[in-house]
PDB file of N, CA and C in Angstrom:
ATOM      1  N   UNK A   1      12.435  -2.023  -7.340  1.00  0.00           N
ATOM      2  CA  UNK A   1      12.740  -3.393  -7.637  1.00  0.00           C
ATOM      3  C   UNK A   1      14.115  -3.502  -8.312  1.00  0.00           C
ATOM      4  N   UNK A   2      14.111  -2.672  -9.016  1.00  0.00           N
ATOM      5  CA  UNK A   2      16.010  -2.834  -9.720  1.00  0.00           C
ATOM      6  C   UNK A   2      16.557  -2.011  -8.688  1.00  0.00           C
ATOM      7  N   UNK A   3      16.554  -1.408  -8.391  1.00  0.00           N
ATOM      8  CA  UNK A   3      17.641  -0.988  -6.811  1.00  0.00           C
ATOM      9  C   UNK A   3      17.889  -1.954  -6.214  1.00  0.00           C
ATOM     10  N   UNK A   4      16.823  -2.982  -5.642  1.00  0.00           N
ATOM     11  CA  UNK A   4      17.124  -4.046  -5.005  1.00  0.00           C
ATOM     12  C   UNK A   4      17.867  -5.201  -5.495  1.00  0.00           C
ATOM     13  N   UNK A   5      17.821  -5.298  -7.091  1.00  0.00           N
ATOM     14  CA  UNK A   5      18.157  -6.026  -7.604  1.00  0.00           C
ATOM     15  C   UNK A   5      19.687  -5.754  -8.050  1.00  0.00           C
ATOM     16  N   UNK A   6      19.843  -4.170  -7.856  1.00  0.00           N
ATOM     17  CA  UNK A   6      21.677  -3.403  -8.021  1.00  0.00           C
ATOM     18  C   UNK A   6      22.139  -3.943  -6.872  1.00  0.00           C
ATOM     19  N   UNK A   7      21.377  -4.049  -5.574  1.00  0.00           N
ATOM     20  CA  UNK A   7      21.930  -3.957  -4.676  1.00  0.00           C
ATOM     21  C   UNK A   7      22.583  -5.329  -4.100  1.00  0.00           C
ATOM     22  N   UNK A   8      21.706  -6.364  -4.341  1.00  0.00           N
ATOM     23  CA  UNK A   8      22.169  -7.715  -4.473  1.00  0.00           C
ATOM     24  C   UNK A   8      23.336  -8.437  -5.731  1.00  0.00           C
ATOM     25  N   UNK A   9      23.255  -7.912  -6.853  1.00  0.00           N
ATOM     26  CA  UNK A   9      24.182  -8.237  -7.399  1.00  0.00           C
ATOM     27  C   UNK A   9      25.653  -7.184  -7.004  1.00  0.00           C
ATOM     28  N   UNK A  10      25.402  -6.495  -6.693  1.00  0.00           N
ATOM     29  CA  UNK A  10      26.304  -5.687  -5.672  1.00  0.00           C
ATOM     30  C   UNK A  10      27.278  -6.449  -5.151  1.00  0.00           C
ATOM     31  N   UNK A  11      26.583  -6.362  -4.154  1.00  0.00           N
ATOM     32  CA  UNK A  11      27.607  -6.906  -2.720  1.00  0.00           C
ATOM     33  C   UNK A  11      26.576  -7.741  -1.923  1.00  0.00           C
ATOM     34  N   UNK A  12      25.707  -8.413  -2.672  1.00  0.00           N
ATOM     35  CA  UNK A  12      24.854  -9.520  -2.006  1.00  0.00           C
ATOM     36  C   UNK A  12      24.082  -8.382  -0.632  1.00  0.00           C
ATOM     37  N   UNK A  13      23.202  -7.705  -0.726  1.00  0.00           N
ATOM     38  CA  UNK A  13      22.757  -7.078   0.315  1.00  0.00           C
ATOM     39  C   UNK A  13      23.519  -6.687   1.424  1.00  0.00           C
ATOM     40  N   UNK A  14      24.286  -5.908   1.238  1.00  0.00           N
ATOM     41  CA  UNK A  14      25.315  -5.598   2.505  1.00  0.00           C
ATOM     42  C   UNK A  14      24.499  -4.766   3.555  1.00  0.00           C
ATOM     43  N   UNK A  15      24.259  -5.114   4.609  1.00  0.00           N
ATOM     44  CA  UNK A  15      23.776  -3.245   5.545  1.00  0.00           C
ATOM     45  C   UNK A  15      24.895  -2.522   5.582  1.00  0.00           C
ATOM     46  N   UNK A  16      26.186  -2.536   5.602  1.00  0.00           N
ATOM     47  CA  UNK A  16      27.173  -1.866   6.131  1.00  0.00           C
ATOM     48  C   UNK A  16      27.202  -0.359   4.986  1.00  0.00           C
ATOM     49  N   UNK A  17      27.773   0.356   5.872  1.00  0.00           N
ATOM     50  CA  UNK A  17      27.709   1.977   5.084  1.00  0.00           C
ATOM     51  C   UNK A  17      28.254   2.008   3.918  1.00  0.00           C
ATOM     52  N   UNK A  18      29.481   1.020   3.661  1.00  0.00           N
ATOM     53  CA  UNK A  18      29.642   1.161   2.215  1.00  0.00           C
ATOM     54  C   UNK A  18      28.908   0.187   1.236  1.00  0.00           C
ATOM     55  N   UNK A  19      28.520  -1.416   2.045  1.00  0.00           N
ATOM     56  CA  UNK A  19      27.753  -1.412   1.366  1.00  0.00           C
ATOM     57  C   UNK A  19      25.909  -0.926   0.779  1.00  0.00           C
ATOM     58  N   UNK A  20      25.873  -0.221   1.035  1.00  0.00           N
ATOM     59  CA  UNK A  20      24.349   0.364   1.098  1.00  0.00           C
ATOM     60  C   UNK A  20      24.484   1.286   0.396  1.00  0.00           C
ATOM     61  N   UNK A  21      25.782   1.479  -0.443  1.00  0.00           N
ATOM     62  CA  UNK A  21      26.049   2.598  -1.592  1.00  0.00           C
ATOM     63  C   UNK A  21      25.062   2.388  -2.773  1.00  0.00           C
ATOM     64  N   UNK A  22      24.807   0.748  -2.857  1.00  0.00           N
ATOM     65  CA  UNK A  22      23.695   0.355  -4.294  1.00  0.00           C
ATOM     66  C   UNK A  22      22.523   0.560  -3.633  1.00  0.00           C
ATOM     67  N   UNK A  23      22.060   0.215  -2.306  1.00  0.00           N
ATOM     68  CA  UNK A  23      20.458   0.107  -1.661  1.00  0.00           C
ATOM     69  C   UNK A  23      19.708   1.193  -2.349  1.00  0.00           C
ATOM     70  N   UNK A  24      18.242   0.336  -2.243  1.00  0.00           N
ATOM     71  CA  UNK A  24      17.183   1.704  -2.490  1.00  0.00           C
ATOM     72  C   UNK A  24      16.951   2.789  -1.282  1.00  0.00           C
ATOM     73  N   UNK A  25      16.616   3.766  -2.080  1.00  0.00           N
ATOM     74  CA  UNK A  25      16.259   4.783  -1.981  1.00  0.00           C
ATOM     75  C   UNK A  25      16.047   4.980  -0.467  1.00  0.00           C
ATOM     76  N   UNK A  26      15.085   4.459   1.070  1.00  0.00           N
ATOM     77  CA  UNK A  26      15.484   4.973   1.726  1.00  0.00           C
ATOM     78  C   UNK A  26      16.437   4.558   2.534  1.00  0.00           C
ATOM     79  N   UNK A  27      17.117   2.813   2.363  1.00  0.00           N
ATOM     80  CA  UNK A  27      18.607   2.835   2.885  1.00  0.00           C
ATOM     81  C   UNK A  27      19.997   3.489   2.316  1.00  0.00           C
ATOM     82  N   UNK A  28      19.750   4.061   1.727  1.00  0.00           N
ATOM     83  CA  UNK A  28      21.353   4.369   1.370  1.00  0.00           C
ATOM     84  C   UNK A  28      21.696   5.365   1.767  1.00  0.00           C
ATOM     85  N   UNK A  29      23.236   4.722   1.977  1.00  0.00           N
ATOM     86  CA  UNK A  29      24.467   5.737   2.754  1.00  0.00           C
ATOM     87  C   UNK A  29      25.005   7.083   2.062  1.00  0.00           C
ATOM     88  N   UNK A  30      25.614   7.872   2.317  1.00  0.00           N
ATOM     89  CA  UNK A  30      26.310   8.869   1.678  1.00  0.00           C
ATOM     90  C   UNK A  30      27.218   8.526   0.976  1.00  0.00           C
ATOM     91  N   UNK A  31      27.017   9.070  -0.676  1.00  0.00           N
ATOM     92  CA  UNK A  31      28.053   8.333  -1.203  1.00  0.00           C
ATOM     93  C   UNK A  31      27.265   7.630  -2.077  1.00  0.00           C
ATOM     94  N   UNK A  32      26.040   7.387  -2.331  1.00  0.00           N
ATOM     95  CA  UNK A  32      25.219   6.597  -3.098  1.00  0.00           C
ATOM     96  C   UNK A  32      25.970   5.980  -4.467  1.00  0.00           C
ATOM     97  N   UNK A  33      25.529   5.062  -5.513  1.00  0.00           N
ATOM     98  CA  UNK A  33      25.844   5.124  -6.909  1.00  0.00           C
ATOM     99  C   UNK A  33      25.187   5.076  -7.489  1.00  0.00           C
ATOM    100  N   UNK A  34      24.754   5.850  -8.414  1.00  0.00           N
ATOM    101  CA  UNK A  34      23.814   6.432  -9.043  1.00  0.00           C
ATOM    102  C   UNK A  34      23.290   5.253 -10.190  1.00  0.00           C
ATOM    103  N   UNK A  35      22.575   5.453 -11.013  1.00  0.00           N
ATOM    104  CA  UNK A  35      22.041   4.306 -12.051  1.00  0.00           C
ATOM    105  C   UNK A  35      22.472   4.921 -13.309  1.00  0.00           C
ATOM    106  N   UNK A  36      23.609   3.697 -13.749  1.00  0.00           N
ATOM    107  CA  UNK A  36      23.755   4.689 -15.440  1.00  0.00           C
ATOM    108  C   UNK A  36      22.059   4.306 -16.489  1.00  0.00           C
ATOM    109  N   UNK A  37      22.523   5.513 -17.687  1.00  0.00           N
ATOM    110  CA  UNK A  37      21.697   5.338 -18.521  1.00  0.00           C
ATOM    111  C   UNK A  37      21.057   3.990 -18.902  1.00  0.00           C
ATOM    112  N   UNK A  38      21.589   3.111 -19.001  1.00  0.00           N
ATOM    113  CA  UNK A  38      20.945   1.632 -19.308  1.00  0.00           C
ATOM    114  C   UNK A  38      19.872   0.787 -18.519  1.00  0.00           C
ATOM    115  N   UNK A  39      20.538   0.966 -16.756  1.00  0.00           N
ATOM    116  CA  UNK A  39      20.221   0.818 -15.862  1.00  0.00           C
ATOM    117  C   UNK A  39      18.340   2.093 -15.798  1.00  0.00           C
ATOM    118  N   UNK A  40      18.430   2.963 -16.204  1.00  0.00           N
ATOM    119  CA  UNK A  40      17.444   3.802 -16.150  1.00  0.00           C
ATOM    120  C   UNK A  40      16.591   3.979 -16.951  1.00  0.00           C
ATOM    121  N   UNK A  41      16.767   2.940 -18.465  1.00  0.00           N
ATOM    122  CA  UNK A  41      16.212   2.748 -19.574  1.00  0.00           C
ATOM    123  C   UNK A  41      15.399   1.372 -19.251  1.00  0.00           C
ATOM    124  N   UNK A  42      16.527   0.436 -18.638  1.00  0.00           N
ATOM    125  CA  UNK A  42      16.023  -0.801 -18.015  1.00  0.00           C
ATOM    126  C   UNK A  42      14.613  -0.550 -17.123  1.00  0.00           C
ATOM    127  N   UNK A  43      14.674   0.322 -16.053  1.00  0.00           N
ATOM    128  CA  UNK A  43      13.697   0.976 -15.282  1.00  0.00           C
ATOM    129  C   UNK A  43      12.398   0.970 -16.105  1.00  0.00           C
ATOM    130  N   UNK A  44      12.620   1.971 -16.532  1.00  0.00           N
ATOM    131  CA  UNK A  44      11.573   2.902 -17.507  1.00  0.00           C
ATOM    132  C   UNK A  44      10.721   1.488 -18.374  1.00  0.00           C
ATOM    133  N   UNK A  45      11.445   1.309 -19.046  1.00  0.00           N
ATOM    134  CA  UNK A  45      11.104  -0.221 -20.096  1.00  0.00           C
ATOM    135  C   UNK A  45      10.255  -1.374 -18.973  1.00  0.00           C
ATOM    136  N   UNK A  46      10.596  -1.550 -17.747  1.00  0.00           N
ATOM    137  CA  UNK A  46       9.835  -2.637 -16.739  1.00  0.00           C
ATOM    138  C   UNK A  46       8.293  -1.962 -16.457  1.00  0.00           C
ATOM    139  N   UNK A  47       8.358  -0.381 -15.930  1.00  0.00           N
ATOM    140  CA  UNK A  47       7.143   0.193 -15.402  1.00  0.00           C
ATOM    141  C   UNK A  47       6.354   0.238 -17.020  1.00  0.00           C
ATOM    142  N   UNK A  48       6.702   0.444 -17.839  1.00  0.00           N
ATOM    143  CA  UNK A  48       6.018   0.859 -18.819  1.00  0.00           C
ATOM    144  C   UNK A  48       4.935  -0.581 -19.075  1.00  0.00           C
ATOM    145  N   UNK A  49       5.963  -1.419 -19.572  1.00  0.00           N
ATOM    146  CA  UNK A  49       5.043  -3.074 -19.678  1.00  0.00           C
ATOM    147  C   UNK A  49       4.441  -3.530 -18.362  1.00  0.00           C
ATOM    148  N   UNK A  50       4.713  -3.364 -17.553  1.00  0.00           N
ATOM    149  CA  UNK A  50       4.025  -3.538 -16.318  1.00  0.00           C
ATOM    150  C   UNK A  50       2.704  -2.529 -16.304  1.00  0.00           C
ATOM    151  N   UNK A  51       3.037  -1.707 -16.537  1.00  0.00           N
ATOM    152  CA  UNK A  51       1.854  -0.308 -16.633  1.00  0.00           C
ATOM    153  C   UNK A  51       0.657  -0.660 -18.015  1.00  0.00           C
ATOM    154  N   UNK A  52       0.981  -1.094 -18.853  1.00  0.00           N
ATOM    155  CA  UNK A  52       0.348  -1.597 -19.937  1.00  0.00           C
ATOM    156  C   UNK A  52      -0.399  -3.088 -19.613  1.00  0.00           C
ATOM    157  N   UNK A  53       0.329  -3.816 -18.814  1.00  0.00           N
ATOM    158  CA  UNK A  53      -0.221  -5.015 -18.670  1.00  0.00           C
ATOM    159  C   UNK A  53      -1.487  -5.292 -17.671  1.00  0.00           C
ATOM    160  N   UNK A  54      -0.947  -4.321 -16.732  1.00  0.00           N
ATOM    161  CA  UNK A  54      -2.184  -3.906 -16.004  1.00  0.00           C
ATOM    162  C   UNK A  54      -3.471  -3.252 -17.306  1.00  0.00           C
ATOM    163  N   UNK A  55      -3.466  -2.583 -17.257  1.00  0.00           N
ATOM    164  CA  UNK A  55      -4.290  -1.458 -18.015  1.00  0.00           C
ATOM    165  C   UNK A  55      -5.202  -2.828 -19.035  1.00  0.00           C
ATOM    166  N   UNK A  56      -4.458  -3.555 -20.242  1.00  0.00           N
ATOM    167  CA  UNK A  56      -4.885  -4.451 -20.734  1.00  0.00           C
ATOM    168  C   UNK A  56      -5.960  -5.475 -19.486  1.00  0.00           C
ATOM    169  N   UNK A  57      -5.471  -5.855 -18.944  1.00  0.00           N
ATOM    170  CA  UNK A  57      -6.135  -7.043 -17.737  1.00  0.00           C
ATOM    171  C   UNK A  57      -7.485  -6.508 -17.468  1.00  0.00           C
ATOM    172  N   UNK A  58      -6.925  -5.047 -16.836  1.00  0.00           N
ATOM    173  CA  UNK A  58      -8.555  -4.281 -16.552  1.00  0.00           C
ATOM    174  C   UNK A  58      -9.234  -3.952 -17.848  1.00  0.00           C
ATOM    175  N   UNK A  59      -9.076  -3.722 -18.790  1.00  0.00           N
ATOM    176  CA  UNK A  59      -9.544  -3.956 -20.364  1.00  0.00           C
ATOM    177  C   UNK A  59     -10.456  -4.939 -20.705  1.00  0.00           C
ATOM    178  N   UNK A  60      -9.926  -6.274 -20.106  1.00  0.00           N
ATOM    179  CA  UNK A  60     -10.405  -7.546 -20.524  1.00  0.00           C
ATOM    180  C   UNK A  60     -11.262  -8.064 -19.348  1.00  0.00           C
ATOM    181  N   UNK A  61     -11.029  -7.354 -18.247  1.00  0.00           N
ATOM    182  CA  UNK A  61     -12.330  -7.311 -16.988  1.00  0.00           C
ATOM    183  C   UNK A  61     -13.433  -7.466 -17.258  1.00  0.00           C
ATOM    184  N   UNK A  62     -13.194  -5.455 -17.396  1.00  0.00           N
ATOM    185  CA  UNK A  62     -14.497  -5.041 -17.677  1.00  0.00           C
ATOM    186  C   UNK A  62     -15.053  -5.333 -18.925  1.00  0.00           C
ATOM    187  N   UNK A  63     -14.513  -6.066 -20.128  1.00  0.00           N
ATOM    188  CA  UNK A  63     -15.235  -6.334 -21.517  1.00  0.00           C
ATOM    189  C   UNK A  63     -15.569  -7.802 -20.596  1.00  0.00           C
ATOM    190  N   UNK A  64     -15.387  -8.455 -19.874  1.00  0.00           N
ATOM    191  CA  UNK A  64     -16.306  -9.871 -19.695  1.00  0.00           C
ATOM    192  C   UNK A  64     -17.274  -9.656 -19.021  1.00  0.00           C
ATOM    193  N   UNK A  65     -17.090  -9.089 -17.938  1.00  0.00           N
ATOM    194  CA  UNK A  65     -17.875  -8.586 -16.807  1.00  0.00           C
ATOM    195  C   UNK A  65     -19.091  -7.667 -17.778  1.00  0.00           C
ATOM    196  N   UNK A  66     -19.035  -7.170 -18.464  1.00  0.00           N
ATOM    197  CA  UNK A  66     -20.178  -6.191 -19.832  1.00  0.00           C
ATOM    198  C   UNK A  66     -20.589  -7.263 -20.401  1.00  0.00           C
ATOM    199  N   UNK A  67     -20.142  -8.345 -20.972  1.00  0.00           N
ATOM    200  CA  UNK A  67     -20.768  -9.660 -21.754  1.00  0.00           C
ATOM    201  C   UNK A  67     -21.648 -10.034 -20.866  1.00  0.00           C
ATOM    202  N   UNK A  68     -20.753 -10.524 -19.756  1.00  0.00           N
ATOM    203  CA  UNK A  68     -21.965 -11.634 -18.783  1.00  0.00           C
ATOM    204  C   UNK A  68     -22.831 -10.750 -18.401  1.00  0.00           C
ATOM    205  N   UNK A  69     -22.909  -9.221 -17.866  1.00  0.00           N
ATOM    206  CA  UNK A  69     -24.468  -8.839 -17.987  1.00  0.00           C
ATOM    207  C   UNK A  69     -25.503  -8.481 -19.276  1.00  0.00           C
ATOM    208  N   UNK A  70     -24.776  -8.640 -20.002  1.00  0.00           N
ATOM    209  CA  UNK A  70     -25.804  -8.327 -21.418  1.00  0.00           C
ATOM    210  C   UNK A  70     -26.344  -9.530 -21.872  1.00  0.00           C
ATOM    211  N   UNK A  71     -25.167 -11.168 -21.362  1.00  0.00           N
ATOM    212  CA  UNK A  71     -25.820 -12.431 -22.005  1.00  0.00           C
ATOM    213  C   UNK A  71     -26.862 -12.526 -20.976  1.00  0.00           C
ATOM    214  N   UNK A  72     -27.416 -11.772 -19.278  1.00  0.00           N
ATOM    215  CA  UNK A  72     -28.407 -11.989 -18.197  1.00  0.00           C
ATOM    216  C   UNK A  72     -29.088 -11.705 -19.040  1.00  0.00           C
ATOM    217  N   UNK A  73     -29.413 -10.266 -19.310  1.00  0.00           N
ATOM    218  CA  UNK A  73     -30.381  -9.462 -19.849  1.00  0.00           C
ATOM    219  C   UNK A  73     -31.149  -9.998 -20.602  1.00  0.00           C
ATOM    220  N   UNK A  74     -30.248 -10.348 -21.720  1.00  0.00           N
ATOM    221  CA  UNK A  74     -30.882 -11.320 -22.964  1.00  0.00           C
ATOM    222  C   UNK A  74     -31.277 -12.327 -22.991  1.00  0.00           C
ATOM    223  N   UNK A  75     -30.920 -13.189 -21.637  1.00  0.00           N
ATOM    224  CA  UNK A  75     -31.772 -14.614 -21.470  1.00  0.00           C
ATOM    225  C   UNK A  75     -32.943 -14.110 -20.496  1.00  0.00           C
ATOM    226  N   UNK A  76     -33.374 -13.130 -20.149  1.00  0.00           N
ATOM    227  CA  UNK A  76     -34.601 -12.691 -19.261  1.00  0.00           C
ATOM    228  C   UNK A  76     -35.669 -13.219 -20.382  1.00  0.00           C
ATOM    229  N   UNK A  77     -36.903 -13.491 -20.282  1.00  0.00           N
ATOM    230  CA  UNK A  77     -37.833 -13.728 -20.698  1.00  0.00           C
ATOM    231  C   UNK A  77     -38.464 -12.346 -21.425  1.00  0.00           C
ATOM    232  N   UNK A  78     -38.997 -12.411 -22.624  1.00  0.00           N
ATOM    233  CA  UNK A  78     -39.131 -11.138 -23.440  1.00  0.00           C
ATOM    234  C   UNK A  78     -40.226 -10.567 -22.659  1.00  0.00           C
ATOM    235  N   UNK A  79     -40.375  -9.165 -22.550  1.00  0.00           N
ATOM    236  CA  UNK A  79     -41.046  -8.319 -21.413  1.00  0.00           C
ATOM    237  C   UNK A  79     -41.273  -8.172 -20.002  1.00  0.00           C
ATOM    238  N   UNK A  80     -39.679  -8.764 -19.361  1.00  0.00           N
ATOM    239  CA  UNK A  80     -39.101  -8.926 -18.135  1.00  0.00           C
ATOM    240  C   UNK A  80     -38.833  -7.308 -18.001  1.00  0.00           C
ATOM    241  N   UNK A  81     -38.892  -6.591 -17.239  1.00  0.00           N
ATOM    242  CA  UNK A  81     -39.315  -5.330 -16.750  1.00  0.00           C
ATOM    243  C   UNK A  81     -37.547  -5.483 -16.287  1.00  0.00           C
ATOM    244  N   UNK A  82     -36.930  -4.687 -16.253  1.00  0.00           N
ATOM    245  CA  UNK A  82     -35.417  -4.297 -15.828  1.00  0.00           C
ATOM    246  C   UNK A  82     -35.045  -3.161 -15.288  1.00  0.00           C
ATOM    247  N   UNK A  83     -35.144  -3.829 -13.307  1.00  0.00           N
ATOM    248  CA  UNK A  83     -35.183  -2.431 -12.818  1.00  0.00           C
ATOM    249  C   UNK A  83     -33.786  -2.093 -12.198  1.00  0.00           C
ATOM    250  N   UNK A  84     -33.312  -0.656 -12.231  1.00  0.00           N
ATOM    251  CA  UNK A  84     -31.832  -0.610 -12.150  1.00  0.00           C
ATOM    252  C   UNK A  84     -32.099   0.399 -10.852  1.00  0.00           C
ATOM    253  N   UNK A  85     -31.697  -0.157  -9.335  1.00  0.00           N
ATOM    254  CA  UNK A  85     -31.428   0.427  -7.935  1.00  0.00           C
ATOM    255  C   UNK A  85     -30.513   1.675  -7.990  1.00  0.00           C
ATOM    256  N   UNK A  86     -31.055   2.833  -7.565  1.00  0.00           N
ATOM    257  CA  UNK A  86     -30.307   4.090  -7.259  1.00  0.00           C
ATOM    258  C   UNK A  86     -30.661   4.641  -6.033  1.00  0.00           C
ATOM    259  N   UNK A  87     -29.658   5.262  -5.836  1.00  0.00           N
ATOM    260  CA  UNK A  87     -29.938   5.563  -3.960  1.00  0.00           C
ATOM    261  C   UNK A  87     -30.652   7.207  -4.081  1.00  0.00           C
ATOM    262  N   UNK A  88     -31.498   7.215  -3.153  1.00  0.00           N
ATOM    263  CA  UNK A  88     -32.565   8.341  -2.930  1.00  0.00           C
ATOM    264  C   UNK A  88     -31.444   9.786  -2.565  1.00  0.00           C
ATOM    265  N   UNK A  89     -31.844  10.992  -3.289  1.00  0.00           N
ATOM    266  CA  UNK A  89     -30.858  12.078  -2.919  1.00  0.00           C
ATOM    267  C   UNK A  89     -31.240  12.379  -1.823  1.00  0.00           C
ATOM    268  N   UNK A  90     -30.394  13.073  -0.833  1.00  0.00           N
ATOM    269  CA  UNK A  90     -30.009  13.269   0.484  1.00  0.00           C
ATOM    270  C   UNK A  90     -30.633  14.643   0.557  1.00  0.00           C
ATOM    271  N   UNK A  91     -31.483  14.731   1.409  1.00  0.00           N
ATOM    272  CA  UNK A  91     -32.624  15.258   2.070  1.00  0.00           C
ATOM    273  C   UNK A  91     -31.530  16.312   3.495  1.00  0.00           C
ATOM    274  N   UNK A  92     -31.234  17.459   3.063  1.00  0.00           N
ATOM    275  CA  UNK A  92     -30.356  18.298   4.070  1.00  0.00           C
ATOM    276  C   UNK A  92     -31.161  19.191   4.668  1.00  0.00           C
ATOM    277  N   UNK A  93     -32.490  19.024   3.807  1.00  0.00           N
ATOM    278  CA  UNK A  93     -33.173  20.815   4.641  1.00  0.00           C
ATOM    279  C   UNK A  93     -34.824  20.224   5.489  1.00  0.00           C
ATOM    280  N   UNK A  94     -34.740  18.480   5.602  1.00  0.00           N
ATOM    281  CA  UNK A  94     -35.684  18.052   6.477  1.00  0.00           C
ATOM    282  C   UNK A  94     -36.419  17.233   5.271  1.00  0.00           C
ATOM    283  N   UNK A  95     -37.408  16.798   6.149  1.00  0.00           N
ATOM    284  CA  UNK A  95     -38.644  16.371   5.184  1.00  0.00           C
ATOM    285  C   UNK A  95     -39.717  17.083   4.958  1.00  0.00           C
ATOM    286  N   UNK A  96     -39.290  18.210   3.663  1.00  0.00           N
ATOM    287  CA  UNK A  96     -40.411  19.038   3.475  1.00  0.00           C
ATOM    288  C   UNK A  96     -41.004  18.812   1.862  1.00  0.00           C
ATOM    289  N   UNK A  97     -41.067  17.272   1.533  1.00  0.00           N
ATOM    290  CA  UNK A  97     -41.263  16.808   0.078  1.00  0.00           C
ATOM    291  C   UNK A  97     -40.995  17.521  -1.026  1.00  0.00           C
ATOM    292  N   UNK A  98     -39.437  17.789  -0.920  1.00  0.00           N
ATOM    293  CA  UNK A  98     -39.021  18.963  -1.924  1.00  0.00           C
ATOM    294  C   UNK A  98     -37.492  17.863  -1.996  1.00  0.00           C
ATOM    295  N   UNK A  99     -37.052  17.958  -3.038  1.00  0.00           N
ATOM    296  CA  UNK A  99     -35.526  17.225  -3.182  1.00  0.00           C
ATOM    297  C   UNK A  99     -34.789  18.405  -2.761  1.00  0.00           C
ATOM    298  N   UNK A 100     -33.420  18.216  -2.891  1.00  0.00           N
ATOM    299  CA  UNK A 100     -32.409  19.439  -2.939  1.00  0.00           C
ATOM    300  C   UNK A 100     -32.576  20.693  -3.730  1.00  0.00           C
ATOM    301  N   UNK A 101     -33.009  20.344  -4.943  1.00  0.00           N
ATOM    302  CA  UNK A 101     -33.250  21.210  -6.102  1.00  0.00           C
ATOM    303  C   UNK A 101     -34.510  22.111  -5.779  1.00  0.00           C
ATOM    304  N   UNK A 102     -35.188  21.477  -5.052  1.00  0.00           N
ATOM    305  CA  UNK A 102     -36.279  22.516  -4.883  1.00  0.00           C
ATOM    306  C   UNK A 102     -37.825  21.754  -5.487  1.00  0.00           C
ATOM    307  N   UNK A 103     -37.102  20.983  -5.965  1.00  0.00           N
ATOM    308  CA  UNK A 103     -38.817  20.300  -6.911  1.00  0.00           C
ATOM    309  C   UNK A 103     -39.071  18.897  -5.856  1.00  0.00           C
ATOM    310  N   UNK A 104     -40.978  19.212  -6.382  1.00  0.00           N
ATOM    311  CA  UNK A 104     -41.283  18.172  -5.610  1.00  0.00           C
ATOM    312  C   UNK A 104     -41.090  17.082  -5.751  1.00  0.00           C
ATOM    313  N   UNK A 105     -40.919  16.320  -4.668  1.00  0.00           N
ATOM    314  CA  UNK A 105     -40.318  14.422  -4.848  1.00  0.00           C
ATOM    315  C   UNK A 105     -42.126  13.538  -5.502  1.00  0.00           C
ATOM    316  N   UNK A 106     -41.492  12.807  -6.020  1.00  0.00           N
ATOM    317  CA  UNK A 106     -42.917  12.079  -6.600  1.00  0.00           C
ATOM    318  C   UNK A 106     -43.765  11.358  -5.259  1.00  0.00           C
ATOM    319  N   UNK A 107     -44.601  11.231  -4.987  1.00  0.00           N
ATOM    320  CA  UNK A 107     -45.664  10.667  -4.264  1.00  0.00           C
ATOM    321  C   UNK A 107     -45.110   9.457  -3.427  1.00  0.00           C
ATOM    322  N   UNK A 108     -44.560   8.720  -4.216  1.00  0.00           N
ATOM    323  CA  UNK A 108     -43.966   7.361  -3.750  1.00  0.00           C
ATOM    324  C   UNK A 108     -42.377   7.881  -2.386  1.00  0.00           C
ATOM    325  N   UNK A 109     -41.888   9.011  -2.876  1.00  0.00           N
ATOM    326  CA  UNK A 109     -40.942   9.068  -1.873  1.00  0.00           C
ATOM    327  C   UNK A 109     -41.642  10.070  -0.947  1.00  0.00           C
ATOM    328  N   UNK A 110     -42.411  10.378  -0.863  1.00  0.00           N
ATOM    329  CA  UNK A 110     -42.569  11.702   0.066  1.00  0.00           C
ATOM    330  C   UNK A 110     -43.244  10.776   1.586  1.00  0.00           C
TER     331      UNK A 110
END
């Protein structure tokens, strides 16, 4: 994004070989110009708050998304049974009422 943004205050997006000396990374010509220190501090300083701002957002997701199932839970009627769906382990050596591990499956799956 700041390459693109060198590259337009540049020379207004040039294609031509000299101008494509600022372009990103895979247009540019031989001869490139490199990013001084400021320019690379500038960089660094955008991904970082960008990288944080994300991270926060998904932070504040998953803490609502955890509320609204705990405020379900808690409006269930007291001795509402709470059953949580898991998928049956994968059966590789047939149906011989044995799980993977070797132990027998309870009555209900066999």
């Amino acid at each position: 994004m700041v390459d693109v943004y060198r590259w337009s205050q540049a020379n207004g997006l040039d294609f031509s070989d000299e101008g494509r000396r600022y372009a990103p990374w895979p247009l540019k010509s031989a001869g490139a110009v490199a990013m001084d220190g400021k320019e690379v501090e500038t960089t660094l300083l955008i991904a970082g708050c960008l990288s944080i701002a994300v991270a926060v957002t998904d932070l504040i997701i998953v803490h609502v998304k955890r509320d609204r199932a705990r405020k379900r839970a808690e409006a269930l009627p007291s001795g509402t049974i709470i059953i949580t769906n898991t998928p049956l382990p994968e059966d590789s050596s047939g149906d011989d009422g044995e799980s993977q591990d070797g132990e027998p499956l309870p009555q209900a799956l066999q």
